[in-house]
Protein backbone atom coordinates (compact mmCIF):
# COMPACT_ATOMS: atom_id res chain seq x y z
CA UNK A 1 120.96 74.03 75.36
CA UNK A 2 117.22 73.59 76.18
CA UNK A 3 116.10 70.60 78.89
CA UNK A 4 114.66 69.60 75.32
CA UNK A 5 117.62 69.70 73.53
CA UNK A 6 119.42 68.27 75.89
CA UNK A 7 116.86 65.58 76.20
CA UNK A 8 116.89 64.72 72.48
CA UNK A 9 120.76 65.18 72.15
CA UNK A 10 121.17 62.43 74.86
CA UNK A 11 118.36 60.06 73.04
CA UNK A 12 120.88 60.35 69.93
CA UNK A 13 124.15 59.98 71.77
CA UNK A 14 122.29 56.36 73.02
CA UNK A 15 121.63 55.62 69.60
CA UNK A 16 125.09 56.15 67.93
CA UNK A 17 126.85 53.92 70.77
CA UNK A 18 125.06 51.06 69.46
CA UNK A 19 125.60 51.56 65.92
CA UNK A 20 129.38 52.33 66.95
CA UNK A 21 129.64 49.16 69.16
CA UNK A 22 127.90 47.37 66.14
CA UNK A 23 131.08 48.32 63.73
CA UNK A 24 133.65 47.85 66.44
CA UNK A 25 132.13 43.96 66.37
CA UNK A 26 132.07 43.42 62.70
CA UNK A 27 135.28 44.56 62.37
CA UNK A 28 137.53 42.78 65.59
CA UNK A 29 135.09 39.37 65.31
CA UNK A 30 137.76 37.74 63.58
CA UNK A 31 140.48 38.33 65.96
CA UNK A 32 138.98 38.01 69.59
CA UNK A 33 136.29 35.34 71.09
CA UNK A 34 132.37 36.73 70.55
CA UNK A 35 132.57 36.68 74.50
CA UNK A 36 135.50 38.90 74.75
CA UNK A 37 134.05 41.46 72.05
CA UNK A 38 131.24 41.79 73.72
CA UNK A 39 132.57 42.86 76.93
CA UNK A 40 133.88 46.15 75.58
CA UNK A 41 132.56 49.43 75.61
CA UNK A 42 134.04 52.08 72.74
CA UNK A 43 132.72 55.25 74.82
CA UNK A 44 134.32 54.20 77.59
CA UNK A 45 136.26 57.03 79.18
CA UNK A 46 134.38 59.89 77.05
CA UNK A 47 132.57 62.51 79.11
CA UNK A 48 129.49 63.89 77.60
CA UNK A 49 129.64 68.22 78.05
CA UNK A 50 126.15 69.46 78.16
CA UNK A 51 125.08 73.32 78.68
CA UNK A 52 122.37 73.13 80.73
CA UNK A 53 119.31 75.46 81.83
CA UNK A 54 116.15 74.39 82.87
CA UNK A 55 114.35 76.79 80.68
CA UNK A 56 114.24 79.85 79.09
CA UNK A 57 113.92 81.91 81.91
CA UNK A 58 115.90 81.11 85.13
CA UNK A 59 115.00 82.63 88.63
CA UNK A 60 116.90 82.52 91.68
CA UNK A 61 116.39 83.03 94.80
CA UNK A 62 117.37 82.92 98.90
CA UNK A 63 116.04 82.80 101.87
CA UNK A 64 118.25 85.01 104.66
CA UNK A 65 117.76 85.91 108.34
CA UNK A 66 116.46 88.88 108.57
CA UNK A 67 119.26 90.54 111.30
CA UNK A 68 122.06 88.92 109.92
CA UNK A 69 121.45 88.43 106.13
CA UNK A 70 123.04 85.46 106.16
CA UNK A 71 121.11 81.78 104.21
CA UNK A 72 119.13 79.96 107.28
CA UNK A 73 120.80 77.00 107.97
CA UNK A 74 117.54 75.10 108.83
CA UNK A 75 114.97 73.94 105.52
CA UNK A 76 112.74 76.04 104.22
CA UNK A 77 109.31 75.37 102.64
CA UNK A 78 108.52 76.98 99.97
CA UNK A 79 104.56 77.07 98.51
CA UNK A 80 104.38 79.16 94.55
CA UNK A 81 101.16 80.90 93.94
CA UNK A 82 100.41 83.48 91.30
CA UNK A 83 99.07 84.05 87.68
CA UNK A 84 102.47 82.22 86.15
CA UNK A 85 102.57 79.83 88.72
CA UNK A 86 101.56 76.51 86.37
CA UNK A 87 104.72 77.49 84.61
CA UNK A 88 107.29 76.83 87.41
CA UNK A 89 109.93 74.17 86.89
CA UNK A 90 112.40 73.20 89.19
CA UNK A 91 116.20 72.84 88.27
CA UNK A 92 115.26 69.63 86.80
CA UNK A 93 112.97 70.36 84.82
CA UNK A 94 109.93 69.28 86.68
CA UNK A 95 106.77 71.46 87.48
CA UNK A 96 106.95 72.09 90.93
CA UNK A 97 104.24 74.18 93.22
CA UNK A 98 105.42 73.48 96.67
CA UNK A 99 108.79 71.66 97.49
CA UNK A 100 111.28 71.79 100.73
CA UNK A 101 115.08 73.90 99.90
CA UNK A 102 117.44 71.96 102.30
CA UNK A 103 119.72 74.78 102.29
CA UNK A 104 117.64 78.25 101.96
CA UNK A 105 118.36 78.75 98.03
CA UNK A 106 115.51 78.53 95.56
CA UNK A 107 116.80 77.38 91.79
CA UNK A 108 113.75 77.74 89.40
CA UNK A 109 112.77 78.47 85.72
CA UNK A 110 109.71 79.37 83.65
CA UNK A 111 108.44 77.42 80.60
CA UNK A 112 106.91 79.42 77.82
CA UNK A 113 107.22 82.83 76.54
CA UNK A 114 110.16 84.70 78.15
CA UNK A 115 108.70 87.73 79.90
CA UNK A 116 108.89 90.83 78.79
CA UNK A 117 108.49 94.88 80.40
CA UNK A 118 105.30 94.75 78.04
CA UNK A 119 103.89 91.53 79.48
CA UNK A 120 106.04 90.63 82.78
CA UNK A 121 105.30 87.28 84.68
CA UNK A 122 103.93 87.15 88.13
CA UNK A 123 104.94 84.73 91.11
CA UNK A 124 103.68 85.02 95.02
CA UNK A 125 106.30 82.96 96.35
CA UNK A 126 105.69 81.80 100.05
CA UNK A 127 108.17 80.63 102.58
CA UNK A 128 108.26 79.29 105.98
CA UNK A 129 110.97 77.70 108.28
CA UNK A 130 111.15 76.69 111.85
CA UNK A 131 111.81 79.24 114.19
CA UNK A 132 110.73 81.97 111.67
CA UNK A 133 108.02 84.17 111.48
CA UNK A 134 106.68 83.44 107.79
CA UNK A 135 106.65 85.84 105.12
CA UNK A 136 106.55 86.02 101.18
CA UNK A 137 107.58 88.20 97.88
CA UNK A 138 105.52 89.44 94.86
CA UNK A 139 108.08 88.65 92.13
CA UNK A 140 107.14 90.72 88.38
CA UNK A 141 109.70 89.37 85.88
CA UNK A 142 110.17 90.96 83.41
CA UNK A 143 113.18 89.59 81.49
CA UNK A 144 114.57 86.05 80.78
CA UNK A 145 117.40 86.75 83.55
CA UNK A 146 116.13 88.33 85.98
CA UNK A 147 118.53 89.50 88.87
CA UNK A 148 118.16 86.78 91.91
CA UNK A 149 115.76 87.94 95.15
CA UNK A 150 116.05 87.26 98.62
CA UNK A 151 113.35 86.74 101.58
CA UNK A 152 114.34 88.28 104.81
CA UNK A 153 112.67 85.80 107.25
CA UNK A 154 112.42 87.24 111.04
CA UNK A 155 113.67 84.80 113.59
CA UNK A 156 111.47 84.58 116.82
CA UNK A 157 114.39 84.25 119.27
CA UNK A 158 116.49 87.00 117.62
CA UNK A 159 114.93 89.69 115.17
CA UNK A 160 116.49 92.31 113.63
CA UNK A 161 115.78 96.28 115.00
CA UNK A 162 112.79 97.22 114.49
CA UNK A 163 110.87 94.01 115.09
CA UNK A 164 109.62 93.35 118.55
CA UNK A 165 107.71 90.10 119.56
CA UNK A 166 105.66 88.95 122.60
CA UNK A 167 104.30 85.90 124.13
CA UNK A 168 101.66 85.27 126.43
CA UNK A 169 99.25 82.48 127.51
CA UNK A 170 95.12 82.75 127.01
CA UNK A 171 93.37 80.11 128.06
CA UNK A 172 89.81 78.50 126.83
CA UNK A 173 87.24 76.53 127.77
CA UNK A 174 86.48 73.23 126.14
CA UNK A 175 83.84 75.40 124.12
CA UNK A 176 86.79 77.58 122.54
CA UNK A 177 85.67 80.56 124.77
CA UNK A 178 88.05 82.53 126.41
CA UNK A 179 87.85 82.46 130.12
CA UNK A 180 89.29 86.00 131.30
CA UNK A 181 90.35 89.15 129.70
CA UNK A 182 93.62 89.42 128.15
CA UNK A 183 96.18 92.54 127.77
CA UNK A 184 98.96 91.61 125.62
CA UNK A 185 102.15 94.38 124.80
CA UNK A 186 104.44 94.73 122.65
CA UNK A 187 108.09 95.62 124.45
CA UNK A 188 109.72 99.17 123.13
CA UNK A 189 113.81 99.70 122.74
CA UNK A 190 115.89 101.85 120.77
CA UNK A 191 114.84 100.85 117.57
CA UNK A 192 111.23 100.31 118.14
CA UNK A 193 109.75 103.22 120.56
CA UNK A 194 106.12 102.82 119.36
CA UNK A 195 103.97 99.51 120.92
CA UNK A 196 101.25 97.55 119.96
CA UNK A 197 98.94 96.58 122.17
CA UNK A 198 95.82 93.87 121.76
CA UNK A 199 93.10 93.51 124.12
CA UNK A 200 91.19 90.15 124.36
CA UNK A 201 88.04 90.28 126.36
CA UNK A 202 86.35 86.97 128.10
CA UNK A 203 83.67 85.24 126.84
CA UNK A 204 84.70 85.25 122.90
CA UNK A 205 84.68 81.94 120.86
CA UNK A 206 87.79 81.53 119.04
CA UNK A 207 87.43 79.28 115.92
CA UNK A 208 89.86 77.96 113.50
CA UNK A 209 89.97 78.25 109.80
CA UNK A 210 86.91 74.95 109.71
CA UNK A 211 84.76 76.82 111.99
CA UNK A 212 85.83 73.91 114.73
CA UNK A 213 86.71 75.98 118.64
CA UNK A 214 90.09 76.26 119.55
CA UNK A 215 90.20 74.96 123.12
CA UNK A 216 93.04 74.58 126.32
CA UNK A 217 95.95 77.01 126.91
CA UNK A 218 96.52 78.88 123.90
CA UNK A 219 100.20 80.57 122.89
CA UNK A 220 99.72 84.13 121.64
CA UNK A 221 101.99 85.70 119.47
CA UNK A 222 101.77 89.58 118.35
CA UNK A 223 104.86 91.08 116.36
CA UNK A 224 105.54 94.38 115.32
CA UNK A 225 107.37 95.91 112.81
CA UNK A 226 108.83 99.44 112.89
CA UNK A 227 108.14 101.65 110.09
CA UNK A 228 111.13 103.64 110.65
CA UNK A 229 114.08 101.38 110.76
CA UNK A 230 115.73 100.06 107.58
CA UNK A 231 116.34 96.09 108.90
CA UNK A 232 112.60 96.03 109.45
CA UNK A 233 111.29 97.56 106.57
CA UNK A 234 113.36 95.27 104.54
CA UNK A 235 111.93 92.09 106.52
CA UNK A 236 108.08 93.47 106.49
CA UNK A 237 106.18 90.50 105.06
CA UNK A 238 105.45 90.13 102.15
CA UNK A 239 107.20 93.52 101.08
CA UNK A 240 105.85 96.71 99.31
CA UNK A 241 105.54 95.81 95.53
CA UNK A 242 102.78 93.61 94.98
CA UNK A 243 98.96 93.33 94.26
CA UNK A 244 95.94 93.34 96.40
CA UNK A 245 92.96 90.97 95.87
CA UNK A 246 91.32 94.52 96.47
CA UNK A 247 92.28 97.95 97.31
CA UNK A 248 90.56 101.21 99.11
CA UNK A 249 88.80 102.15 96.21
CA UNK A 250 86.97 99.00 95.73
CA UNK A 251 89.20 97.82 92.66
CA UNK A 252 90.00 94.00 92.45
CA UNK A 253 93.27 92.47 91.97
CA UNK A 254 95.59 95.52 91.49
CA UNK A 255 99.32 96.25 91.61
CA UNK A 256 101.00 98.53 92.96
CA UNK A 257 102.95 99.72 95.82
CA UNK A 258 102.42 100.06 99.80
CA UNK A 259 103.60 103.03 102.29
CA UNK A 260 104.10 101.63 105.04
CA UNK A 261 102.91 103.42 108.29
CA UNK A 262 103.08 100.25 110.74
CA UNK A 263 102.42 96.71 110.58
CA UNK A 264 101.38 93.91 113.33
CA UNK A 265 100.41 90.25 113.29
CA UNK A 266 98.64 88.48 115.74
CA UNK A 267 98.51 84.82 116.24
CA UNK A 268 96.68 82.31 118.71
CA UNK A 269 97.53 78.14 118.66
CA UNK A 270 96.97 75.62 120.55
CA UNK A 271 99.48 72.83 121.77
CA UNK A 272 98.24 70.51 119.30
CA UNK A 273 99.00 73.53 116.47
CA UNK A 274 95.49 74.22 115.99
CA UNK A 275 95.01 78.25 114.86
CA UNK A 276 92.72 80.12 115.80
CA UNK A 277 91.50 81.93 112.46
CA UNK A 278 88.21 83.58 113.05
CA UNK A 279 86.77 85.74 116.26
CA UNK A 280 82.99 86.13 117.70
CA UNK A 281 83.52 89.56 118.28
CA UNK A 282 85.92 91.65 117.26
CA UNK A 283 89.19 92.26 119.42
CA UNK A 284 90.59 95.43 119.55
CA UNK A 285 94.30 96.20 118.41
CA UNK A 286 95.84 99.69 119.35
CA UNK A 287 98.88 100.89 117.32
CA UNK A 288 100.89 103.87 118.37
CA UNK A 289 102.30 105.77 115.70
CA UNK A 290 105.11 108.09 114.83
CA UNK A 291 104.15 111.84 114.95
CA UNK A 292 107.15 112.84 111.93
CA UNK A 293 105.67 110.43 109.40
CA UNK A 294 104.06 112.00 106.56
CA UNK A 295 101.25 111.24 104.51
CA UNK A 296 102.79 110.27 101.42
CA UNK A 297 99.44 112.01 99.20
CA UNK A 298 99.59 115.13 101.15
CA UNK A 299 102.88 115.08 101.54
CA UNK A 300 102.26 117.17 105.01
CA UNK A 301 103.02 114.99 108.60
CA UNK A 302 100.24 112.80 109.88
CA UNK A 303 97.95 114.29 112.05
CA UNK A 304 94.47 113.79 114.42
CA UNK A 305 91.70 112.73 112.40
CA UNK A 306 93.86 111.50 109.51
CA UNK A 307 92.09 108.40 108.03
CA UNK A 308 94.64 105.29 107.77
CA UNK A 309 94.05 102.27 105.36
CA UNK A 310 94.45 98.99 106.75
CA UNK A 311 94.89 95.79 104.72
CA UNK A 312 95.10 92.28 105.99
CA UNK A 313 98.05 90.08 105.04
CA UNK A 314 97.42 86.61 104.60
CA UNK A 315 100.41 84.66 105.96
CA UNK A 316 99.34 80.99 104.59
CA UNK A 317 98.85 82.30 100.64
CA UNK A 318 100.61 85.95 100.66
CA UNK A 319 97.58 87.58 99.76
CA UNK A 320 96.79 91.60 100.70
CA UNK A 321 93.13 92.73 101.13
CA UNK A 322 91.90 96.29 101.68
CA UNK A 323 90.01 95.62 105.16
CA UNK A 324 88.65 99.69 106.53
CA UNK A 325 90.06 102.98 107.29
CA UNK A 326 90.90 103.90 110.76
CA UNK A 327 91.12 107.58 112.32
CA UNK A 328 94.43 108.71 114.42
CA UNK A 329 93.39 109.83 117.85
CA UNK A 330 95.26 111.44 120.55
CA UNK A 331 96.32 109.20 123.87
CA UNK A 332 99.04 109.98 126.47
CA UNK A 333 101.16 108.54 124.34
CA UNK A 334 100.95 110.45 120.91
CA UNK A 335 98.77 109.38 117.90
CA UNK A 336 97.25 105.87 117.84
CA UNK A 337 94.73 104.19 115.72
CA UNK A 338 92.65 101.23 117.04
CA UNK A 339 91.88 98.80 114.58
CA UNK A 340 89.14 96.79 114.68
CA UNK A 341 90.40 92.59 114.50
CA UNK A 342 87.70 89.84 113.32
CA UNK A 343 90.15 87.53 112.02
CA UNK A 344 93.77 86.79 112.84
CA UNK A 345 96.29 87.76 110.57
CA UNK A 346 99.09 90.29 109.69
CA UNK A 347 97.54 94.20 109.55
CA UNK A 348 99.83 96.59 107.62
CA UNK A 349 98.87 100.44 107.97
CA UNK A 350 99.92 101.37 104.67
CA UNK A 351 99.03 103.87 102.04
CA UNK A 352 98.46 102.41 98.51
CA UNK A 353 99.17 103.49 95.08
CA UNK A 354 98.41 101.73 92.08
CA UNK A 355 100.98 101.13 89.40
CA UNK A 356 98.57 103.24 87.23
CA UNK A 357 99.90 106.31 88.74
CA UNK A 358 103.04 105.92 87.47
CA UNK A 359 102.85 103.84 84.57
CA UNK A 360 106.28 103.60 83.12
CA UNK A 361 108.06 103.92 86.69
CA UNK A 362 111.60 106.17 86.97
CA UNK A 363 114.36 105.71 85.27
CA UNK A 364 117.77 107.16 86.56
CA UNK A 365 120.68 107.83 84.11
CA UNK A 366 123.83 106.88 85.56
CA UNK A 367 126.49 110.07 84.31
CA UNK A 368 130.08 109.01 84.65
CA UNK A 369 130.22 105.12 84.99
CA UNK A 370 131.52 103.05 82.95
CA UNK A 371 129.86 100.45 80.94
CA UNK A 372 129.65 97.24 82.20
CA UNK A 373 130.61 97.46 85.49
CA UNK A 374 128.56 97.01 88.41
CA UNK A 375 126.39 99.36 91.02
CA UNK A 376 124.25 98.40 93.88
CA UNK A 377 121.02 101.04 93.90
CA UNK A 378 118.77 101.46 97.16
CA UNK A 379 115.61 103.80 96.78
CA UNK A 380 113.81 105.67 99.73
CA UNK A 381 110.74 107.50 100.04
CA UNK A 382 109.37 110.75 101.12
CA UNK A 383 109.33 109.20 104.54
CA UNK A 384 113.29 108.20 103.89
CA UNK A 385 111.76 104.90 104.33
CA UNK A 386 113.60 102.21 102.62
CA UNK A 387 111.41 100.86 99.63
CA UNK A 388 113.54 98.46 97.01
CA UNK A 389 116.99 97.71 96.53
CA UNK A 390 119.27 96.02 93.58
CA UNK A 391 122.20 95.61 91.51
CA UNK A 392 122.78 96.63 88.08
CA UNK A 393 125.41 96.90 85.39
CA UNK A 394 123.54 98.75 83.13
CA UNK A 395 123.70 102.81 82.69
CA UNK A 396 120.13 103.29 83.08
CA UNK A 397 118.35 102.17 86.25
CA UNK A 398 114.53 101.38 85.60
CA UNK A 399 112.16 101.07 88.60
CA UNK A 400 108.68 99.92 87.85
CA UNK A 401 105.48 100.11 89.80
CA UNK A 402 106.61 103.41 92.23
CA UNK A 403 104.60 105.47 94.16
CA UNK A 404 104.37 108.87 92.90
CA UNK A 405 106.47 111.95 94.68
CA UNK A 406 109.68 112.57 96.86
CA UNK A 407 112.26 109.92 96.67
CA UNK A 408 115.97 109.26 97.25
CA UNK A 409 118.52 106.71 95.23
CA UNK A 410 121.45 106.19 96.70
CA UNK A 411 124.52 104.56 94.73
CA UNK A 412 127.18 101.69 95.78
CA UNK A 413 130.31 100.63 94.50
CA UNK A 414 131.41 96.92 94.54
CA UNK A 415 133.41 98.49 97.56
CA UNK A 416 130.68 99.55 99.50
CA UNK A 417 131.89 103.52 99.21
CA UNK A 418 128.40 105.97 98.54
CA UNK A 419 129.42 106.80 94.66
CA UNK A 420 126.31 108.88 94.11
CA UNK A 421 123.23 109.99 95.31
CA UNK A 422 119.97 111.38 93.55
CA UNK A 423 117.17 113.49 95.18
CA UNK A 424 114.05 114.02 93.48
CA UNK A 425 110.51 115.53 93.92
CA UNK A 426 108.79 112.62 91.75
CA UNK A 427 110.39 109.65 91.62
CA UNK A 428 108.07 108.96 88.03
CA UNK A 429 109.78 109.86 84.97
CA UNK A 430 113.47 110.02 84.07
CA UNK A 431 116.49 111.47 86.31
CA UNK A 432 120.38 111.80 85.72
CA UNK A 433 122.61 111.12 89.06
CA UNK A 434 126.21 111.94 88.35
CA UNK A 435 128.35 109.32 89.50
CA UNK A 436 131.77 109.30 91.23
CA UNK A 437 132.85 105.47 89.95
CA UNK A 438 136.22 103.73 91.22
CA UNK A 439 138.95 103.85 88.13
CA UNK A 440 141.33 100.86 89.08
CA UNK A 441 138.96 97.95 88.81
CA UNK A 442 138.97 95.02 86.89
CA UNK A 443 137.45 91.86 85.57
CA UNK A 444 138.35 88.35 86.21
CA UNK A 445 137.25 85.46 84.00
CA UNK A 446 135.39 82.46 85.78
CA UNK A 447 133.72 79.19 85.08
CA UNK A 448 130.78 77.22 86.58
CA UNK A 449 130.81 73.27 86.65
CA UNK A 450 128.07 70.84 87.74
CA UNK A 451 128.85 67.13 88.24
CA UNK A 452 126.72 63.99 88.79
CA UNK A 453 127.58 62.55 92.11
CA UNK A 454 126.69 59.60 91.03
CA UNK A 455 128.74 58.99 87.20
CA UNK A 456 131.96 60.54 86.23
CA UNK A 457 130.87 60.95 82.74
CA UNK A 458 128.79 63.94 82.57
CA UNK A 459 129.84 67.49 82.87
CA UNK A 460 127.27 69.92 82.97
CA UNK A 461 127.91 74.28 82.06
CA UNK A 462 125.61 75.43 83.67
CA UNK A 463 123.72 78.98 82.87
CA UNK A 464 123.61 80.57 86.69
CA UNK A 465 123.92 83.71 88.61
CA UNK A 466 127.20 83.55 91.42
CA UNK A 467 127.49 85.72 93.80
CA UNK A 468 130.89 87.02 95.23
CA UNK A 469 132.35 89.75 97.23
CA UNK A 470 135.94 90.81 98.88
CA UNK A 471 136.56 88.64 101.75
CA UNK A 472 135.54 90.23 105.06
CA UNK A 473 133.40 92.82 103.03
CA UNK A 474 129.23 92.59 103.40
CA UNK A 475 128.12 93.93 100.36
CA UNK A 476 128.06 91.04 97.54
CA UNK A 477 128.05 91.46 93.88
CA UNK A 478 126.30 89.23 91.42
CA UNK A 479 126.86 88.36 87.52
CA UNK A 480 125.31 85.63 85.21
CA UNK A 481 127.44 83.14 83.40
CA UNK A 482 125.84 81.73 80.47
CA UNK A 483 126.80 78.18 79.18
CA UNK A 484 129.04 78.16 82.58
CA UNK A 485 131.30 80.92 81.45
CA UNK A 486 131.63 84.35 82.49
CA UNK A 487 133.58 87.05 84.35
CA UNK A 488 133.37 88.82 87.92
CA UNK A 489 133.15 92.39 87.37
CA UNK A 490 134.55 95.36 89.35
CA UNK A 491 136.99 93.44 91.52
CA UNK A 492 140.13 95.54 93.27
CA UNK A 493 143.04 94.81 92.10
CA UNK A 494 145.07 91.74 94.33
CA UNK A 495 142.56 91.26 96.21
CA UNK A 496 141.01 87.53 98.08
CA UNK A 497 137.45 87.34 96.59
CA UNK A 498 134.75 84.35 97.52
CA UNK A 499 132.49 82.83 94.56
CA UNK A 500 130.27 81.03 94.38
CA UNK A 501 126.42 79.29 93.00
CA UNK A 502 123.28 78.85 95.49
CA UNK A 503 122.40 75.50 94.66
CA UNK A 504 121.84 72.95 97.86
CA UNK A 505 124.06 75.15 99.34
CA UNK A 506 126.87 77.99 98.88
CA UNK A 507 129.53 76.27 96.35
CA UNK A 508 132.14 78.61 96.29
CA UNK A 509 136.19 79.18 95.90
CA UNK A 510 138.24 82.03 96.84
CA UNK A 511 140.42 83.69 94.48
CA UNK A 512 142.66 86.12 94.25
CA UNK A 513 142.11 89.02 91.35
CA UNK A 514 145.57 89.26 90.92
CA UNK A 515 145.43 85.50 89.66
CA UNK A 516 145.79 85.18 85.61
CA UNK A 517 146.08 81.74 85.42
CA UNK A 518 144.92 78.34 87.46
CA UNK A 519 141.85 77.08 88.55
CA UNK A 520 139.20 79.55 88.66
CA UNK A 521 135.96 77.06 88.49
CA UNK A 522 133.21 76.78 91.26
CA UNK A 523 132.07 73.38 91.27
CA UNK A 524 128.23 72.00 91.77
CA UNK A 525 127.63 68.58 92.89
CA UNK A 526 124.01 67.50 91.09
CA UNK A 527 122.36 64.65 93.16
CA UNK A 528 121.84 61.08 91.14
CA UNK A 529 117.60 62.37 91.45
CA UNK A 530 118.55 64.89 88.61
CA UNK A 531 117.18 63.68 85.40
CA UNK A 532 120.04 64.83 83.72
CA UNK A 533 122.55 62.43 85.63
CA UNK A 534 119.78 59.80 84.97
CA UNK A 535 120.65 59.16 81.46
């Protein structure tokens, strides 16, 4: 049932209590005082059973540490931006552009015309959270359930491999010029053997986004991400699907999809939280890069004199823009590129292809599974770079918006066990992968119930995605139970399973697939804000 419906429904169910407390009083006026009489309520004890979605289309999302994977357990701002951002609702119903998530989970819908492959929506959905180094997703929905995302955040104190951070002091005058040259490094280790190094000369104004200086003892952050380990690439900000505000061939507002050579952000604030946004002069920022990368429009390894693209990530809004192309050059070290910095932000070193290149994407036909049941996908590029990752029931796995030429898709059972793996010289057009599925698996019905914490009367079915795996495992599985009712797919036989719905939290039972009968519900608490427990 619609929020309208339900709306409406609930105006009625007002309306026939009266007329039913009307008769209850004509008829028992004659046998009890007026007093008494009108002391009773006939719908006392019935519980109103509503199916419940916000709208047509439901999206829903989390908000994970980066290294771990696991929900952060601190709130998490979350700002909407896009070209279908005006149609964002929030659980209850109300439009929402910005709004704190207490516990990391995002629970929206979309008024209006369900999306479609022909005519997808767009979101930019930005998050930040204390401790975190912000970041953001490009979301292109294209369906009325679309599967649930998650934004790997990077925690300052503890990233993942691959992401390297350092900290030093620059100081200012009163006048927001900087009183001595500044050298700051990134650190190398196992996972991240290439640094990134920004030089900061004296006698530069630094100015904030208002054109006011930024004066005193200044923190200065620079991070870097490492093109060439998975836990990073899946944490780069802002991710590789998306669209630019303008790309290196002068086009405005495109889509399409990054290939990622390296990526650095440098930030400068002042006690008070002042940022420094704009430079006098430009600083310079010196990237060293790995030699076995290959150019992914070549397809031959980078090499001296190779031009690079480099587009500017704007942290506050999620927004790419094509900035210049930078040469590699030889040092000590291997190849570098210096990049030019007049304003502080994220730079990603990135080849770009439009969507336009490969307009209907690449499909894969999945050969020996079963309907129905589940498979987790992960696609890599020429570079075996990680690129996008989901789930799927279907037998036909449909990527949109890929760049054009050698890619990899690797398959997953619920279990975790490689199942099947396709290699392919253009990842545009369609593909069969046979597939080596698990023949013992089963389903297991479930239900989802949300309850006012505030009345006893009102039990909501929700329509929501759970997530659950096998306890102890790390891979988890997801399926969407409409009116509350549904089943978890692909499930060993016997085995201690966790359930469960992002809302304000992980609600979630364990259950055992070898249980046919008993309580197999996940249960929602809905705060007394909710409109619905309002009525």
């Amino acid at each position: 049932m619609s929020i309208y419906k339900r709306i409406g429904w609930l105006s009625r169910s007002r309306s026939y209590r009266s007329i039913l407390s009307s008769l209850l009083l004509g008829l028992m006026v004659g046998c009890q005082d007026l007093k008494d009489i009108q002391q009773l309520d006939p719908l006392r004890g019935v519980v109103f059973k509503i199916s419940y979605e916000p709208s047509p289309t439901t999206i829903q999302g989390l908000v994970v540490d980066a290294k771990t994977g696991t929900p952060l357990s601190v709130p998490v701002q979350v700002t909407i931006f896009g070209p279908d951002a005006n149609r964002v609702v929030s659980y209850e119903g109300e439009a929402v552009s910005t709004f704190q998530s207490p516990k990391a989970d995002l629970f929206l819908g979309l008024k209006g015309e369900v999306p479609s492959s022909s005519k997808p929506a767009e979101l930019r959905i930005v998050v930040s959270a204390t401790g975190y180094i912000r970041s953001s997703i490009y979301l292109f929905i294209d369906k009325a359930r679309p599967e649930p995302f998650s934004i790997r955040l990077v925690k300052k104190t503890d990233p993942p491999a691959g992401v390297v951070l350092n900290q030093e002091g620059v100081e200012t005058a009163t006048t927001g010029v900087t009183k001595q040259a500044k050298i700051i490094t990134t650190p190398t280790n196992a996972s991240m053997t290439s640094r990134a190094t920004v030089t900061i000369p004296a006698n530069i104004l630094l100015t904030d986004a208002k054109g006011q200086p930024v004066s005193g003892n200044l923190s200065a952050q620079m991070v870097a991400y490492s093109s060439q380990t998975e836990l990073s690439l899946r944490a780069f900000p802002g991710g590789f699907t998306t669209r630019v505000t303008r790309d290196d061939e002068g086009n405005a507002n495109v889509k399409g999809t990054f290939s990622p050579i390296g990526y650095l952000s440098i930030e400068l604030t002042s006690a008070s939280g002042q940022k420094v946004a704009t430079l006098s002069q430009p600083v310079i920022a010196t990237l060293e890069i790995a030699g076995q990368l290959k150019n992914p429009q070549t397809g031959q390894p980078l090499k001296l004199g190779d031009q690079l693209p480099v587009f500017s990530y704007n942290e506050n809004t999620g927004e790419w823009t094509y900035e210049q192309h930078v040469p590699l050059t030889q040092a000590v070290t291997g190849l570098v590129v210096s990049i030019p910095v007049r304003h502080l932000s994220g730079y990603h070193l990135a080849f770009w292809t439009p969507s336009g290149n490969c307009v209907k994407g690449g499909q894969w036909v999945l050969s020996g599974k079963p309907e129905g049941k589940p498979i987790k996908w992960v696609l890599y590029n020429a570079n075996q770079q990680y690129v996008s990752d989901g789930l799927s029931s279907e037998n036909t796995i449909t990527i949109p918006r890929l760049s054009s030429g050698t890619a990899r898709l690797d398959l997953f059972s619920p279990d975790g066990k490689l199942v099947g793996s396709s290699m392919v010289s253009d990842a545009c057009g369609s593909h069969t992968v046979s597939v080596t599925y698990p023949q013992n698996l089963i389903d297991l019905d479930i239900s989802v119930t949300a309850y006012c914490e505030n009345r006893t009367d009102i039990v909501v079915s929700p329509s929501v995605w759970v997530r659950y795996r096998k306890v102890g495992a790390d891979i988890w599985q997801q399926s969407f139970l409409t009116a509350g009712q549904g089943k978890l797919v692909g499930l060993e036989p016997n085995t201690e399973y966790e359930a469960g719905v992002d809302y304000n939290g992980f609600n979630s039972v364990r259950i055992n697939s070898g249980q046919t009968s008993g309580n197999q519900t996940i249960r929602i608490k809905l705060p007394d804000t909710i409109s619905i427990c309002q009525q």
